[in-house]
Protein backbone atom coordinates (compact mmCIF):
# COMPACT_ATOMS: atom_id res chain seq x y z
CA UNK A 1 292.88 136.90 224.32
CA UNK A 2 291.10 139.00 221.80
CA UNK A 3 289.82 142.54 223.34
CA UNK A 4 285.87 142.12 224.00
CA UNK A 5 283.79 145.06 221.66
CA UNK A 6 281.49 147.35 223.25
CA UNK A 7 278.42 145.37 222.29
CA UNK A 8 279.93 142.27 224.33
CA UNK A 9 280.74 144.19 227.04
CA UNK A 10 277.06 145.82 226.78
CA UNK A 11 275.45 142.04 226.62
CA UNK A 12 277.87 141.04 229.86
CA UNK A 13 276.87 143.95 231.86
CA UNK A 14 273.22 143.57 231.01
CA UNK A 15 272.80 139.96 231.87
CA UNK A 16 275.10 140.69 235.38
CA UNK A 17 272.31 143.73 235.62
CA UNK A 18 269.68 141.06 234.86
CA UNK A 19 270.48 138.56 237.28
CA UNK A 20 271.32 140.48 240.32
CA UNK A 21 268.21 142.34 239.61
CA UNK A 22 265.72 139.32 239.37
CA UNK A 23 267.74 136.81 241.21
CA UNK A 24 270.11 138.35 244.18
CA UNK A 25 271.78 136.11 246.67
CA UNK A 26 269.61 135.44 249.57
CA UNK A 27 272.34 133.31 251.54
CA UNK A 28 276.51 133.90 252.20
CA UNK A 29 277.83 132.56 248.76
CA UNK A 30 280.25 129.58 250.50
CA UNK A 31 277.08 128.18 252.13
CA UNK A 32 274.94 128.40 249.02
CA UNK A 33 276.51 125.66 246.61
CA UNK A 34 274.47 124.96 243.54
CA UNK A 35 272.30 121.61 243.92
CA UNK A 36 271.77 119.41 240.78
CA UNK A 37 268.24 120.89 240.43
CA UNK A 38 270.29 124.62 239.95
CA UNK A 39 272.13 122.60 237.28
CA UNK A 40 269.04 121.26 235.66
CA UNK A 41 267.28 124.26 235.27
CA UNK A 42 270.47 126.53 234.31
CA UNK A 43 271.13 123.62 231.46
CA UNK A 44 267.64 124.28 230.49
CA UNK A 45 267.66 128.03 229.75
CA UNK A 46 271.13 128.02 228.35
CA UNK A 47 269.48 125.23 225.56
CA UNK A 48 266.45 127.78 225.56
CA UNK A 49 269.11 130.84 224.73
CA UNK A 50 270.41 129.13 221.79
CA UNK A 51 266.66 128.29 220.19
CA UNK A 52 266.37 132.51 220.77
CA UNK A 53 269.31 132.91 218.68
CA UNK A 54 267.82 134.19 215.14
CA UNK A 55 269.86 136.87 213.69
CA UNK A 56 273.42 135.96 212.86
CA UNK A 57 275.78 132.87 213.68
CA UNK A 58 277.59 134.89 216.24
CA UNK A 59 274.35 136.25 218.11
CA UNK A 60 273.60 135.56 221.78
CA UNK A 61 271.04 135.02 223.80
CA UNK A 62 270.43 134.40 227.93
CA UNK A 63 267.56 134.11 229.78
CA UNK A 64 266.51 133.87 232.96
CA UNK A 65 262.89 132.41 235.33
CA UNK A 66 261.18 134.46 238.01
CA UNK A 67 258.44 132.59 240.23
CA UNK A 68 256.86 134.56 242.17
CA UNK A 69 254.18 133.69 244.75
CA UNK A 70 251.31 135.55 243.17
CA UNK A 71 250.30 135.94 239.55
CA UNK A 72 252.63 133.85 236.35
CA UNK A 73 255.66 133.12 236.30
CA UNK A 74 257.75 135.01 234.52
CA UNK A 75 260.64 134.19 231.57
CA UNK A 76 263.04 137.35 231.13
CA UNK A 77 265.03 137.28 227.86
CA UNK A 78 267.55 139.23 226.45
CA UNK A 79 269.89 139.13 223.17
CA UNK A 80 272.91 141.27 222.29
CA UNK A 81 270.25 143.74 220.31
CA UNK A 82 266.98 144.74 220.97
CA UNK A 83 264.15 142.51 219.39
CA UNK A 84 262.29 143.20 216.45
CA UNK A 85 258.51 142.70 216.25
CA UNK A 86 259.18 139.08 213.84
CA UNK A 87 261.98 138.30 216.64
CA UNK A 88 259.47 138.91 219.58
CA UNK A 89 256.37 137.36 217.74
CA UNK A 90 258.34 133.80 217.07
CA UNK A 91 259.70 134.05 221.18
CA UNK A 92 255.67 134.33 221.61
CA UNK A 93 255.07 131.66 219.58
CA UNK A 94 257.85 129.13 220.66
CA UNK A 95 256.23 129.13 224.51
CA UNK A 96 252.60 129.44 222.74
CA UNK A 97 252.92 125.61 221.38
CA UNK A 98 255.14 124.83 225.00
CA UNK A 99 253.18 125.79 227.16
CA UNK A 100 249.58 124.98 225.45
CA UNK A 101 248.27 122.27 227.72
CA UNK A 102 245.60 120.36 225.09
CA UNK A 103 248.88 119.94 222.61
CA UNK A 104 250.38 116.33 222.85
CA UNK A 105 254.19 115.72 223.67
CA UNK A 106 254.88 114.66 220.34
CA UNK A 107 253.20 116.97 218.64
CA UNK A 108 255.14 119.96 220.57
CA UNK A 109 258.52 118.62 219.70
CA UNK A 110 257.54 118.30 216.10
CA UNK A 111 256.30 121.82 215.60
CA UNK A 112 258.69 123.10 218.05
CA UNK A 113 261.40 121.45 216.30
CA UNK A 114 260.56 123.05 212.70
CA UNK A 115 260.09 126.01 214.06
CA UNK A 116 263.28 126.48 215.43
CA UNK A 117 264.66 125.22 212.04
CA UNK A 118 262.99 127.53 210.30
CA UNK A 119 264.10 130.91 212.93
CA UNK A 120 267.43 130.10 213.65
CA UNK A 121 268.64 129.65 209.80
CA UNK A 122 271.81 132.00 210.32
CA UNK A 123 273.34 129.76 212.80
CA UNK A 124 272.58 125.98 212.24
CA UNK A 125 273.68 127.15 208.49
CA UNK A 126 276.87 128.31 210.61
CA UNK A 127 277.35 124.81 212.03
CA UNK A 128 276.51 122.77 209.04
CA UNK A 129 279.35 124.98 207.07
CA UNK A 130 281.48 123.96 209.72
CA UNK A 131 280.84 120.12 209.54
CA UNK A 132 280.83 120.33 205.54
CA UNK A 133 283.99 122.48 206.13
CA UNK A 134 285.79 119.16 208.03
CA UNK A 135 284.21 116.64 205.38
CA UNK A 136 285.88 118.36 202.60
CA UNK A 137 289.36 119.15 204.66
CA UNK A 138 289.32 115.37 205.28
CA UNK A 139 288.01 113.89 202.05
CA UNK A 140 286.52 110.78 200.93
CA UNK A 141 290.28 109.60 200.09
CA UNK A 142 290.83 109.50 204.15
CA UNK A 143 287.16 108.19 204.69
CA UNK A 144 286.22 111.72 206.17
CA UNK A 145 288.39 110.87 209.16
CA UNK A 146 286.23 107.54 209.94
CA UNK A 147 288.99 105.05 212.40
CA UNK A 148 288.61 101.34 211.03
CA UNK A 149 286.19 101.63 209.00
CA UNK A 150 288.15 98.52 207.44
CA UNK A 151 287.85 96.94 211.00
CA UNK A 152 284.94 94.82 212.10
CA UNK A 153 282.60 96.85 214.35
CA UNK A 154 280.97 95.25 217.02
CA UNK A 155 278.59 98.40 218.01
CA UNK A 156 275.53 96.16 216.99
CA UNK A 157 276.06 93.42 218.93
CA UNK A 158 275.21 95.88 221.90
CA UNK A 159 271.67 96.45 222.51
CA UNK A 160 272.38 100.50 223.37
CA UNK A 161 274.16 100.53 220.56
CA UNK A 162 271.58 98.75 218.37
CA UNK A 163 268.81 101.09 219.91
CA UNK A 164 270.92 104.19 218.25
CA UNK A 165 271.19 102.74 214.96
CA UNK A 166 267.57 101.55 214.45
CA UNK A 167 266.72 105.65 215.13
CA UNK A 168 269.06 106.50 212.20
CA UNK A 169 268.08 103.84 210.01
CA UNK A 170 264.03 105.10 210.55
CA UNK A 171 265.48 108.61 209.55
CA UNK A 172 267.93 107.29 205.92
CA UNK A 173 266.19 104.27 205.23
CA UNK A 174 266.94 100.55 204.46
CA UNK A 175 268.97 101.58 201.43
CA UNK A 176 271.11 103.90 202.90
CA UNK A 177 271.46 101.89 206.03
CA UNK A 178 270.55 98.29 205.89
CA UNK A 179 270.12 96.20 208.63
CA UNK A 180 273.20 94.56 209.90
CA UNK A 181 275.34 96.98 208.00
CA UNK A 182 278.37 98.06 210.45
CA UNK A 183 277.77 101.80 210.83
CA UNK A 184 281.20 103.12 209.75
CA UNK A 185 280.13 101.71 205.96
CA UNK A 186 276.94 104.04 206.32
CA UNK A 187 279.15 106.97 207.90
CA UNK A 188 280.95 107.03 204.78
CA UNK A 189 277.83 107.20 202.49
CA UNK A 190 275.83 109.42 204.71
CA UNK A 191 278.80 111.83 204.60
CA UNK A 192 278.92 112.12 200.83
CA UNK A 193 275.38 112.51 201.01
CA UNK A 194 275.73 115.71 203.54
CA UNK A 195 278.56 117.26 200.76
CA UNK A 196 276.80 116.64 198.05
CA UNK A 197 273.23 118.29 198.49
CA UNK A 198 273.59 120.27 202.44
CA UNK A 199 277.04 122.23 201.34
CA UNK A 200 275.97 125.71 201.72
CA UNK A 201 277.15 127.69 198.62
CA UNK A 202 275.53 130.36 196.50
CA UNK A 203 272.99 128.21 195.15
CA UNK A 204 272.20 126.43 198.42
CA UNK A 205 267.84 126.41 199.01
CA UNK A 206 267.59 126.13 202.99
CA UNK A 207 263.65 126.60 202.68
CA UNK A 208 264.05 123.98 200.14
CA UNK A 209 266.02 121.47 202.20
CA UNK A 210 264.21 122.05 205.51
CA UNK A 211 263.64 118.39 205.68
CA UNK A 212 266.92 117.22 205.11
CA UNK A 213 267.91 119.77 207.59
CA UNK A 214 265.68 118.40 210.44
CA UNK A 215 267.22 114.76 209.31
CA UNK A 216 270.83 115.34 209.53
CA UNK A 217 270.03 117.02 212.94
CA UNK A 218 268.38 114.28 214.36
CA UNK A 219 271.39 112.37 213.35
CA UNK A 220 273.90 114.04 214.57
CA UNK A 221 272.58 113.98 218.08
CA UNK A 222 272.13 110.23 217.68
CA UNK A 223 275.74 109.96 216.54
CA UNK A 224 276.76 111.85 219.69
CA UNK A 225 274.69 110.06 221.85
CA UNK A 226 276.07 106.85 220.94
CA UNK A 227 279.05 106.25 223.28
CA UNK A 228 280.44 103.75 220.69
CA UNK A 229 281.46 106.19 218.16
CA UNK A 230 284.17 107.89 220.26
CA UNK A 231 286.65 105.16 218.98
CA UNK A 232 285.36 106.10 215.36
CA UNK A 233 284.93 109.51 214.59
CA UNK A 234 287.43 112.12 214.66
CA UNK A 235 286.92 114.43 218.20
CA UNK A 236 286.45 117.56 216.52
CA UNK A 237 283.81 115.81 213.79
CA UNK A 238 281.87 114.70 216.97
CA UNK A 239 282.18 118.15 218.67
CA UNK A 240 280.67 119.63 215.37
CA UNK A 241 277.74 117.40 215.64
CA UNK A 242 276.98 117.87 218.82
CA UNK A 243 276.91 121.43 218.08
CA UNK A 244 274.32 121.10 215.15
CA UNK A 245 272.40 118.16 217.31
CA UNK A 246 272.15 120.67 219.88
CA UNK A 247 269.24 121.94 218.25
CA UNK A 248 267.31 118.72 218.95
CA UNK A 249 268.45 118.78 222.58
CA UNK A 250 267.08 122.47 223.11
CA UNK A 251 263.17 121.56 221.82
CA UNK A 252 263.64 118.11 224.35
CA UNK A 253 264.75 120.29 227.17
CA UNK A 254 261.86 123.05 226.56
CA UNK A 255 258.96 120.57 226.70
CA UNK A 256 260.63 118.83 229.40
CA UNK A 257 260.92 121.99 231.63
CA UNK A 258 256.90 122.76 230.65
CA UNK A 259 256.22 119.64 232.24
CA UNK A 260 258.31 119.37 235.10
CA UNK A 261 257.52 122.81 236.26
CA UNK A 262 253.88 121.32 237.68
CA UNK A 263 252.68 125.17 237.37
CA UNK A 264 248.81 125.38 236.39
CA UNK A 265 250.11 129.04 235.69
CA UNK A 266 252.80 128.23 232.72
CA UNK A 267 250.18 128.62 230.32
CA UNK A 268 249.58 132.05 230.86
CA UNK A 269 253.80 132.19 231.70
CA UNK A 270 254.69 136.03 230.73
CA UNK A 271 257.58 136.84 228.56
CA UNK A 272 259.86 139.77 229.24
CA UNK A 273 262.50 141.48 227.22
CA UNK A 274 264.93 142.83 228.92
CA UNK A 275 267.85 145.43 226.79
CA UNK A 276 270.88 147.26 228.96
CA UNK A 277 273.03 149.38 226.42
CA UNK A 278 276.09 151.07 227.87
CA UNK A 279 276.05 155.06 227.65
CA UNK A 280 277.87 157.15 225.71
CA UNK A 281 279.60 158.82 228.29
């Protein structure tokens, strides 16, 4: 096991700090066991943490939520370096369109969504190296590790199934992915699509292909979604996916949590950076 560095230590300390601080046990620990809600809301801000991610694809993030009985609630954040002023205005404006009560549903995960795409460059550029990395490993000669795609696939004779593909077929398109077309064909296709104009290089526009970004995002959380394509993708294709579609997940999970919270207060929720550094001595 590598040897942490002083600014992971630093970030480990600070969110320990953080918690105990904010949060401290209120019960014995063996008669406090975490309920599903716990697990709800902890899934939450760890899918917040990674849309707070902006600097570099080995950045972190954790956050944490204060209620308190008087006044807003509070949303304490804190990332392995202190915040600059275009760091802390985009936080501001992430829970601005969340927590904005006139804005429709849709509408928030759309703007959310392109936000997001448009902060946290350095690391779903990471992740789309690293699927673009597996593509080209695998090549087209071995069908970019697709199993059977010479095998008939029954995924849309099942109508969860069928619901997935109709989602990435309003994303490609008819030509890309006709109806009735078994979904290992438009794999294939899609996959030489990804190498051939999302491979980051030197010459690679992300501003440019923010679209096509968002697109092969949404896909990639469909394709993990879909329990069918277990039996056809290689595991560590589908984990890589799921990492990029992860994005998707996070903007679903904030607007979610704004809603479920039932807090006529979230709108005016306040937003608190908090930095520990270790000293010198």
């Amino acid at each position: 096991m590598p040897r942490p560095t002083i600014h992971q230590i630093s970030f480990t300390l600070g969110q320990l700090g953080l918690y105990y601080k904010y949060s401290p046990p209120t019960t014995d620990w063996t008669q406090s066991p975490i309920t599903p809600t716990d697990q709800d809301e902890s899934t939450n801000l760890n899918l917040l943490a990674l849309l707070l991610v902006t600097t570099s694809p080995g950045g972190s993030a954790a956050v944490s939520f204060r209620r308190t009985g008087r006044g807003p609630p509070e949303l304490l954040y804190s990332k392995h370096h202190p915040c600059s002023k275009e760091e802390t205005d985009y936080i501001a404006q992430l829970f601005a369109i969340a927590t904005n009560p006139d804005v429709a549903s849709e509408v928030k995960h759309r703007d959310l969504f392109d936000l997001a795409i448009r902060y946290c460059k350095p690391k779903i550029l990471s992740r789309l190296q690293k699927i673009c990395a597996f593509l080209t490993n695998e090549g087209a000669e071995n069908n970019f590790g697709i199993r059977g795609l010479d095998q008939p696939y029954e995924g849309d004779t099942h109508q969860q199934q069928t619901q997935y593909h109709t989602g990435i077929r309003n994303f490609v398109g008819t030509t890309m992915f006709p109806p009735g077309s078994p979904l290992p064909s438009f794999l294939k296709n899609w996959f030489h699509f990804l190498l051939q104009t999302l491979e980051p290089s030197s010459g690679f526009n992300y501003e440019a292909r923010h679209n096509d970004i968002a697109r092969t995002i949404l896909i990639s959380r469909l394709l993990v979604a879909d329990p069918q394509n277990r039996r056809i993708l290689d595991p560590e294709l589908l984990y890589r996916l799921g990492k990029l579609g992860e994005y998707r997940v996070a903007v679903v999970a904030l607007v979610r949590w704004i809603q479920n919270s039932n807090s006529d207060h979230l709108c005016h929720l306040k937003l608190t950076e908090v930095w520990t550094k270790l000293g010198s001595g």
